[in-house]
PDB file of N, CA and C in Angstrom:
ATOM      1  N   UNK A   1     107.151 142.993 118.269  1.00  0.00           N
ATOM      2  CA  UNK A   1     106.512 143.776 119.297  1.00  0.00           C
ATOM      3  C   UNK A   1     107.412 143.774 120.523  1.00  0.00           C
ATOM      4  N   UNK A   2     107.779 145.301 121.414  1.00  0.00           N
ATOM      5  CA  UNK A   2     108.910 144.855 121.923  1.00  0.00           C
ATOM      6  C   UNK A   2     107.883 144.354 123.309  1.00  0.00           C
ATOM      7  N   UNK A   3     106.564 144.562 123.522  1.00  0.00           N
ATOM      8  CA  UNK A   3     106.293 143.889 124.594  1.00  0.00           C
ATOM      9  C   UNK A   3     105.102 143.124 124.417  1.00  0.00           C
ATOM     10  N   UNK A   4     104.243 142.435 125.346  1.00  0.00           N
ATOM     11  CA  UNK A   4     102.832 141.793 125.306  1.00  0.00           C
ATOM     12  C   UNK A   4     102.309 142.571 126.270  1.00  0.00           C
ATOM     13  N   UNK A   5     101.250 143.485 126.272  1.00  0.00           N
ATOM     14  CA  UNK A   5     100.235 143.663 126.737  1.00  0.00           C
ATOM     15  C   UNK A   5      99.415 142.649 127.209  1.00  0.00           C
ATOM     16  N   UNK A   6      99.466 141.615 127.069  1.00  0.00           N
ATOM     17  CA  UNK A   6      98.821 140.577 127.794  1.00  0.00           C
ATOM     18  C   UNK A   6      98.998 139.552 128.719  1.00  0.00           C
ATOM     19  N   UNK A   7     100.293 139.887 128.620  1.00  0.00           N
ATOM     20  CA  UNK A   7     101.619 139.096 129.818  1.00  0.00           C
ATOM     21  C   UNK A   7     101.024 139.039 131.438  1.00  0.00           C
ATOM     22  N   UNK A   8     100.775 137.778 131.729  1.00  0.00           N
ATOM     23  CA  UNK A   8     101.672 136.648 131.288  1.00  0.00           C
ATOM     24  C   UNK A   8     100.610 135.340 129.936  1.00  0.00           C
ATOM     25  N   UNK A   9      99.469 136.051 130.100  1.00  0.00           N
ATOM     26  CA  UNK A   9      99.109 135.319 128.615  1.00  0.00           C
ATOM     27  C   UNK A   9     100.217 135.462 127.602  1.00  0.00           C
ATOM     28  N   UNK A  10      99.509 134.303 126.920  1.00  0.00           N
ATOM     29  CA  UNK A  10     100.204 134.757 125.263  1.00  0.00           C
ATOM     30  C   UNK A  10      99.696 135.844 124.448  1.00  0.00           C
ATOM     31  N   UNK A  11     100.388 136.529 124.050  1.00  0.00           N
ATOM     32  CA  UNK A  11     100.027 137.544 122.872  1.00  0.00           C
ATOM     33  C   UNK A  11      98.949 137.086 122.141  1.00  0.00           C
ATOM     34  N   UNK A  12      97.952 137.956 122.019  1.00  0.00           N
ATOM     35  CA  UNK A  12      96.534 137.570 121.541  1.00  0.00           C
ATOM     36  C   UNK A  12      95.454 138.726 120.450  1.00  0.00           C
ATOM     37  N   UNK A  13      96.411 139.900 120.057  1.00  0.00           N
ATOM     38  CA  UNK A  13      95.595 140.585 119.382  1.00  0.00           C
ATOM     39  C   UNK A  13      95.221 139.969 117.889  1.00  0.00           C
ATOM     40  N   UNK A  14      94.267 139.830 117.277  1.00  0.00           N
ATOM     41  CA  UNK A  14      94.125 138.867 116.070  1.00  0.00           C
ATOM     42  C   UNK A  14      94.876 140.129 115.070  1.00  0.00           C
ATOM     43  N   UNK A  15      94.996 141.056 114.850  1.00  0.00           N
ATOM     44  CA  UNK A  15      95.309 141.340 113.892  1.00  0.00           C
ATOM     45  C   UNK A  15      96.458 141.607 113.137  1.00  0.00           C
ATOM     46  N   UNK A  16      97.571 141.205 113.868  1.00  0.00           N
ATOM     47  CA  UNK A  16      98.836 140.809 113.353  1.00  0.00           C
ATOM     48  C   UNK A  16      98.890 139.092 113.486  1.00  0.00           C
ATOM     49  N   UNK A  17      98.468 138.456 113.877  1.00  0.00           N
ATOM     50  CA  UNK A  17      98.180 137.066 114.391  1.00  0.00           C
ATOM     51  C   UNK A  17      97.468 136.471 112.494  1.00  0.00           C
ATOM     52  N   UNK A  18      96.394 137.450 112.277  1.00  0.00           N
ATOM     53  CA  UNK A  18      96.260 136.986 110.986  1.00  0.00           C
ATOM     54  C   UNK A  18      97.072 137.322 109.366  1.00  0.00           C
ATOM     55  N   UNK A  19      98.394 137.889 109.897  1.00  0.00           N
ATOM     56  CA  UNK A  19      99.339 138.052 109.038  1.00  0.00           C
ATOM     57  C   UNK A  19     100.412 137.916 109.306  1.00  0.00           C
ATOM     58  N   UNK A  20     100.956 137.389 110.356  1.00  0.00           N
ATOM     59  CA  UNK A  20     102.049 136.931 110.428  1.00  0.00           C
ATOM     60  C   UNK A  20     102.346 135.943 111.651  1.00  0.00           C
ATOM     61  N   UNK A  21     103.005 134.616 111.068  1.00  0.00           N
ATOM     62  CA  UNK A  21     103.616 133.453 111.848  1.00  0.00           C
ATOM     63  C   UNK A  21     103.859 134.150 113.036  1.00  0.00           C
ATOM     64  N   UNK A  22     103.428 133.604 114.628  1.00  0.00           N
ATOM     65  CA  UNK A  22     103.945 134.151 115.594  1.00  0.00           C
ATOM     66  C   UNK A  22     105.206 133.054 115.743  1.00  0.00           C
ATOM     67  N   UNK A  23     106.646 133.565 116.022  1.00  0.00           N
ATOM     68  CA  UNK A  23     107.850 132.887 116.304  1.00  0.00           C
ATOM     69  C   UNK A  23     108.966 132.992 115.141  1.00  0.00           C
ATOM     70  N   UNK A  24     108.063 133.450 114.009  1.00  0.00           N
ATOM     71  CA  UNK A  24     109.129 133.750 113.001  1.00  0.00           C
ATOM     72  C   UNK A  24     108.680 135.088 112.319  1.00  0.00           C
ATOM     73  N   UNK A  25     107.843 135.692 111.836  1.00  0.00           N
ATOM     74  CA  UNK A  25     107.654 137.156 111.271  1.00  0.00           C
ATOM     75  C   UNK A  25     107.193 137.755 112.833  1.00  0.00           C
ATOM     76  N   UNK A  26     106.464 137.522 113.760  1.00  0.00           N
ATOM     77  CA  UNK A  26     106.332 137.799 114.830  1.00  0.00           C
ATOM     78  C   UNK A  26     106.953 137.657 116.261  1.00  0.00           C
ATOM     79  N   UNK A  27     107.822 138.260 116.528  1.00  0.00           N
ATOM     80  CA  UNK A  27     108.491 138.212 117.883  1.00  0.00           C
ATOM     81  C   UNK A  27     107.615 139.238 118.781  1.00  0.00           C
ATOM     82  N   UNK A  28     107.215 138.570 119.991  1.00  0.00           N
ATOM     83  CA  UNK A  28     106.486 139.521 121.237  1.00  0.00           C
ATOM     84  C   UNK A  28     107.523 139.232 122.173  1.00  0.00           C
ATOM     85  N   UNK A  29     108.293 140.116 122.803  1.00  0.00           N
ATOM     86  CA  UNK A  29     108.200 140.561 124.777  1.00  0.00           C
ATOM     87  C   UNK A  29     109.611 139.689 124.440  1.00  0.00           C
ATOM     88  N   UNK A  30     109.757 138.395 125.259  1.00  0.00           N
ATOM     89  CA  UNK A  30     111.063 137.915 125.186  1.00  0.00           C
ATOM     90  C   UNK A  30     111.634 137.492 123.961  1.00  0.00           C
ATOM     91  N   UNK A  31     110.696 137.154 123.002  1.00  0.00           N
ATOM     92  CA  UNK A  31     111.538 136.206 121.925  1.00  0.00           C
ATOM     93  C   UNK A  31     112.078 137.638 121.033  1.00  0.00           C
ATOM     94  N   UNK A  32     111.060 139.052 121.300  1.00  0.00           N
ATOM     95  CA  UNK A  32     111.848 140.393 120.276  1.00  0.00           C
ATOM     96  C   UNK A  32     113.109 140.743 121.001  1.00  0.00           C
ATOM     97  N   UNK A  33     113.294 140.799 122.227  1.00  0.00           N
ATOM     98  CA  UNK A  33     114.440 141.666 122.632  1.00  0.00           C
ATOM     99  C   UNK A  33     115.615 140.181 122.698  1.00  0.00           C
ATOM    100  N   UNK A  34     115.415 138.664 122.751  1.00  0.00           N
ATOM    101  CA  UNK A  34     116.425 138.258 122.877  1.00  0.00           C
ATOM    102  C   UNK A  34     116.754 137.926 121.310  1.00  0.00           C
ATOM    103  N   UNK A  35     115.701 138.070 120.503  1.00  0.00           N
ATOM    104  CA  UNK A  35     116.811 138.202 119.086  1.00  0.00           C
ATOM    105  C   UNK A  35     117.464 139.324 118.605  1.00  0.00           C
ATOM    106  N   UNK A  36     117.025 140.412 119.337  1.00  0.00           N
ATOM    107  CA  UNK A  36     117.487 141.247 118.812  1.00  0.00           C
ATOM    108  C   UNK A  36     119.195 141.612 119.510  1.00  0.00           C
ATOM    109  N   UNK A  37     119.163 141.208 120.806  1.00  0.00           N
ATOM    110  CA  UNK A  37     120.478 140.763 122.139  1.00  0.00           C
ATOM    111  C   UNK A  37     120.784 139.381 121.273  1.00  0.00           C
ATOM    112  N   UNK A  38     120.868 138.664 122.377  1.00  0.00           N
ATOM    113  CA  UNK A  38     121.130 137.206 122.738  1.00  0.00           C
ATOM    114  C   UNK A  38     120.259 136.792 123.620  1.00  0.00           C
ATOM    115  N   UNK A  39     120.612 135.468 124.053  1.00  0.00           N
ATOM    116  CA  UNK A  39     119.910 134.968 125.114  1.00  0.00           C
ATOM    117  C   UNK A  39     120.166 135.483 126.332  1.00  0.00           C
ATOM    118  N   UNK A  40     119.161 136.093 127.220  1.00  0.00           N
ATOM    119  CA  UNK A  40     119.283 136.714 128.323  1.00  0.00           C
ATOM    120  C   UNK A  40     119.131 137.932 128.016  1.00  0.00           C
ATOM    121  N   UNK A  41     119.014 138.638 126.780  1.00  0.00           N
ATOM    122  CA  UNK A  41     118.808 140.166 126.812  1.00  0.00           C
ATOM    123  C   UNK A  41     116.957 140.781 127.701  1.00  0.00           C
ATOM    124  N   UNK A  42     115.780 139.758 127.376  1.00  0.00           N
ATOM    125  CA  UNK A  42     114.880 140.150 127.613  1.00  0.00           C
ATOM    126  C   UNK A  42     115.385 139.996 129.578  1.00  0.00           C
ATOM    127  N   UNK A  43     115.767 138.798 130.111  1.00  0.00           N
ATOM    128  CA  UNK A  43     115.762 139.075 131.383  1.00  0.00           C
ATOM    129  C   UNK A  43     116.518 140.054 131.934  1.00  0.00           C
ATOM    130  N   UNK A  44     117.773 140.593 131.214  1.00  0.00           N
ATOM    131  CA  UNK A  44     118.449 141.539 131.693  1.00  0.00           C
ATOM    132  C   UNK A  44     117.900 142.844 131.500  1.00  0.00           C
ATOM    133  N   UNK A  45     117.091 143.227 130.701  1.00  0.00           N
ATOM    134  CA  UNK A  45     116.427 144.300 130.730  1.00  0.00           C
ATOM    135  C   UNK A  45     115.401 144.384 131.730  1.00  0.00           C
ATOM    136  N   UNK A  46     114.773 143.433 132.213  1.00  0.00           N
ATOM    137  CA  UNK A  46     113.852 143.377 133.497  1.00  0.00           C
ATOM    138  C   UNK A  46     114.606 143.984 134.596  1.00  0.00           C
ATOM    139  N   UNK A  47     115.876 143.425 134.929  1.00  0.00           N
ATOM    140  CA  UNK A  47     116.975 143.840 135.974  1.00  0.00           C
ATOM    141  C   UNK A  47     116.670 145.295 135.881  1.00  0.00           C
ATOM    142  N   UNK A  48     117.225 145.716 134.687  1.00  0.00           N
ATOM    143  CA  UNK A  48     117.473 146.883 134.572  1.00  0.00           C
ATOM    144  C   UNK A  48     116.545 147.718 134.775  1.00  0.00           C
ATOM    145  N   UNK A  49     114.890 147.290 134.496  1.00  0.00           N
ATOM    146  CA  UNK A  49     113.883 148.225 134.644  1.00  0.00           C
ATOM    147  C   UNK A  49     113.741 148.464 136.364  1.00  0.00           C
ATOM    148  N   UNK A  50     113.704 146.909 136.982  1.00  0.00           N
ATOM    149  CA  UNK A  50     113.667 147.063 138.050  1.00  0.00           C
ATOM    150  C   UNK A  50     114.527 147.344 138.862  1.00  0.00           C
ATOM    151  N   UNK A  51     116.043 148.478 138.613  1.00  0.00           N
ATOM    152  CA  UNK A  51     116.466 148.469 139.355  1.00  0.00           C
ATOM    153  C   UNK A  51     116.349 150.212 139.126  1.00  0.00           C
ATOM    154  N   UNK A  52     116.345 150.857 138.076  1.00  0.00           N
ATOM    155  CA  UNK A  52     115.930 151.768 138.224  1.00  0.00           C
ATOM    156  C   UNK A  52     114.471 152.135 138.644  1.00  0.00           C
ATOM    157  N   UNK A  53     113.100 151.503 138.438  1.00  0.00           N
ATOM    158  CA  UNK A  53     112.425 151.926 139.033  1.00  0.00           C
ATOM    159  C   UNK A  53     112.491 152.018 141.041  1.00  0.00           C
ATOM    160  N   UNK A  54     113.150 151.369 141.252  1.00  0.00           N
ATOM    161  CA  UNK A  54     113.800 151.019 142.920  1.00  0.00           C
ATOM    162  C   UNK A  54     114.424 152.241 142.765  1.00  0.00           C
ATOM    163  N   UNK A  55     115.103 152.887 142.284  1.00  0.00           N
ATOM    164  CA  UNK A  55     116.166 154.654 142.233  1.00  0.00           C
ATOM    165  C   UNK A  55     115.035 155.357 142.110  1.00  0.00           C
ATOM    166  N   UNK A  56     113.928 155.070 141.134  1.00  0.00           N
ATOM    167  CA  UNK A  56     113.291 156.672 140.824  1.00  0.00           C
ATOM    168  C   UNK A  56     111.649 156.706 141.482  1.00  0.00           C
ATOM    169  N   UNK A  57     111.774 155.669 142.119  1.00  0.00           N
ATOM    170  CA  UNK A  57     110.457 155.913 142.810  1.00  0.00           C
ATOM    171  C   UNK A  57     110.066 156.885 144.193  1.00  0.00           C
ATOM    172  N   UNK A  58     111.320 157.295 144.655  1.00  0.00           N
ATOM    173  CA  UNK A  58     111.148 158.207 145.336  1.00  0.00           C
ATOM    174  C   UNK A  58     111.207 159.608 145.247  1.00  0.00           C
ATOM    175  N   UNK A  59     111.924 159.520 144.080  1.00  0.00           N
ATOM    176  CA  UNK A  59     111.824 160.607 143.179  1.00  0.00           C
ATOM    177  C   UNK A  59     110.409 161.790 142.296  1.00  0.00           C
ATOM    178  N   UNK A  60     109.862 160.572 141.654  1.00  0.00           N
ATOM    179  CA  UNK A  60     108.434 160.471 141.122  1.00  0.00           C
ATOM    180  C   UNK A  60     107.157 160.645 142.356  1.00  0.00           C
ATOM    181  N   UNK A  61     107.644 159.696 143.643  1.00  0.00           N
ATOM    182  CA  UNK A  61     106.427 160.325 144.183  1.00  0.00           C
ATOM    183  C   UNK A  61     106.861 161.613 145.118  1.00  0.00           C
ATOM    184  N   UNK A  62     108.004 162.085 145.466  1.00  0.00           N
ATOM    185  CA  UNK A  62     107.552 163.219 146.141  1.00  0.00           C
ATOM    186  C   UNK A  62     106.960 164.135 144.747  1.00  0.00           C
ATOM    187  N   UNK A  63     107.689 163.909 143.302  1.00  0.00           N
ATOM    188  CA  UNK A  63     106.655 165.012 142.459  1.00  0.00           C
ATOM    189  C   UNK A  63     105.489 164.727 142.862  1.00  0.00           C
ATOM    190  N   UNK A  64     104.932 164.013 142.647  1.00  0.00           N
ATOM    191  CA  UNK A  64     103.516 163.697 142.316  1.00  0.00           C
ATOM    192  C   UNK A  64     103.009 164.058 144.005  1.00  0.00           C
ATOM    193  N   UNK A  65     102.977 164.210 145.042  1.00  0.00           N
ATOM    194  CA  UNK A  65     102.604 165.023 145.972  1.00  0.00           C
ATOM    195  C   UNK A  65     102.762 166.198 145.602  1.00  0.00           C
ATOM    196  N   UNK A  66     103.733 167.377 145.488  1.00  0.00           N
ATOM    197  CA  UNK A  66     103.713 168.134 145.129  1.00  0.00           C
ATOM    198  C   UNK A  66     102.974 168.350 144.030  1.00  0.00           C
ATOM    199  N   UNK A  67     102.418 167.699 143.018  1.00  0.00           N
ATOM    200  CA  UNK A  67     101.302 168.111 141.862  1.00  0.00           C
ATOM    201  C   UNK A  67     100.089 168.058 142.815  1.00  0.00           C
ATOM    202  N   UNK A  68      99.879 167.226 143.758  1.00  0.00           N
ATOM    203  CA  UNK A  68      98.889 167.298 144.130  1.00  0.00           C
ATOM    204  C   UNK A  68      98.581 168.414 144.968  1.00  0.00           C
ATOM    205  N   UNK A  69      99.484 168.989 145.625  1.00  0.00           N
ATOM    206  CA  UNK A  69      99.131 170.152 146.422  1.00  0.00           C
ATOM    207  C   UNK A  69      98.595 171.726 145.456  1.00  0.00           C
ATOM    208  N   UNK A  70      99.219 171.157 144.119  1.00  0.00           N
ATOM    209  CA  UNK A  70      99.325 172.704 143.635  1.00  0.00           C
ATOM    210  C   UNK A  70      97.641 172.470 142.746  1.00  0.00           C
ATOM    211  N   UNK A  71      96.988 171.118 142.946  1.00  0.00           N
ATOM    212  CA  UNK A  71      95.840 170.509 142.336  1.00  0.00           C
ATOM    213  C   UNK A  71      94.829 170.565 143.505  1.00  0.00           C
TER     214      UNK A  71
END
């Protein structure tokens, strides 16, 4: 799973939980993206989300004013 919806809980939906080992058939949030990287891939992708959302947030909301005017 590449993320947890339940973060910062632990991953908790029962129904992959009752078919597969979480840590070995089941990777959630950091343990999927750093096996699928290395170590440090899940934090470096955080960087990365948060540095583009910091670029496109000013972007996104003047749209979204403008939807609202034409709403």
């Amino acid at each position: 799973m590449a993320y947890n919806p339940y973060e910062p809980e632990d991953y908790s939906w029962p129904l992959p939980k009752n078919y597969l080992k979480e840590g070995e058939d089941l990777l959630v949030g950091k343990q999927f993206w750093d096996f699928l990287g290395e170590e440090g891939t899940y934090k470096e992708l955080l960087q990365i989300f948060e540095e583009v959302g910091v670029e496109l947030k000013p972007i996104l909301e003047k749209k979204v004013d403008s939807l609202e005017k034409i709403i």
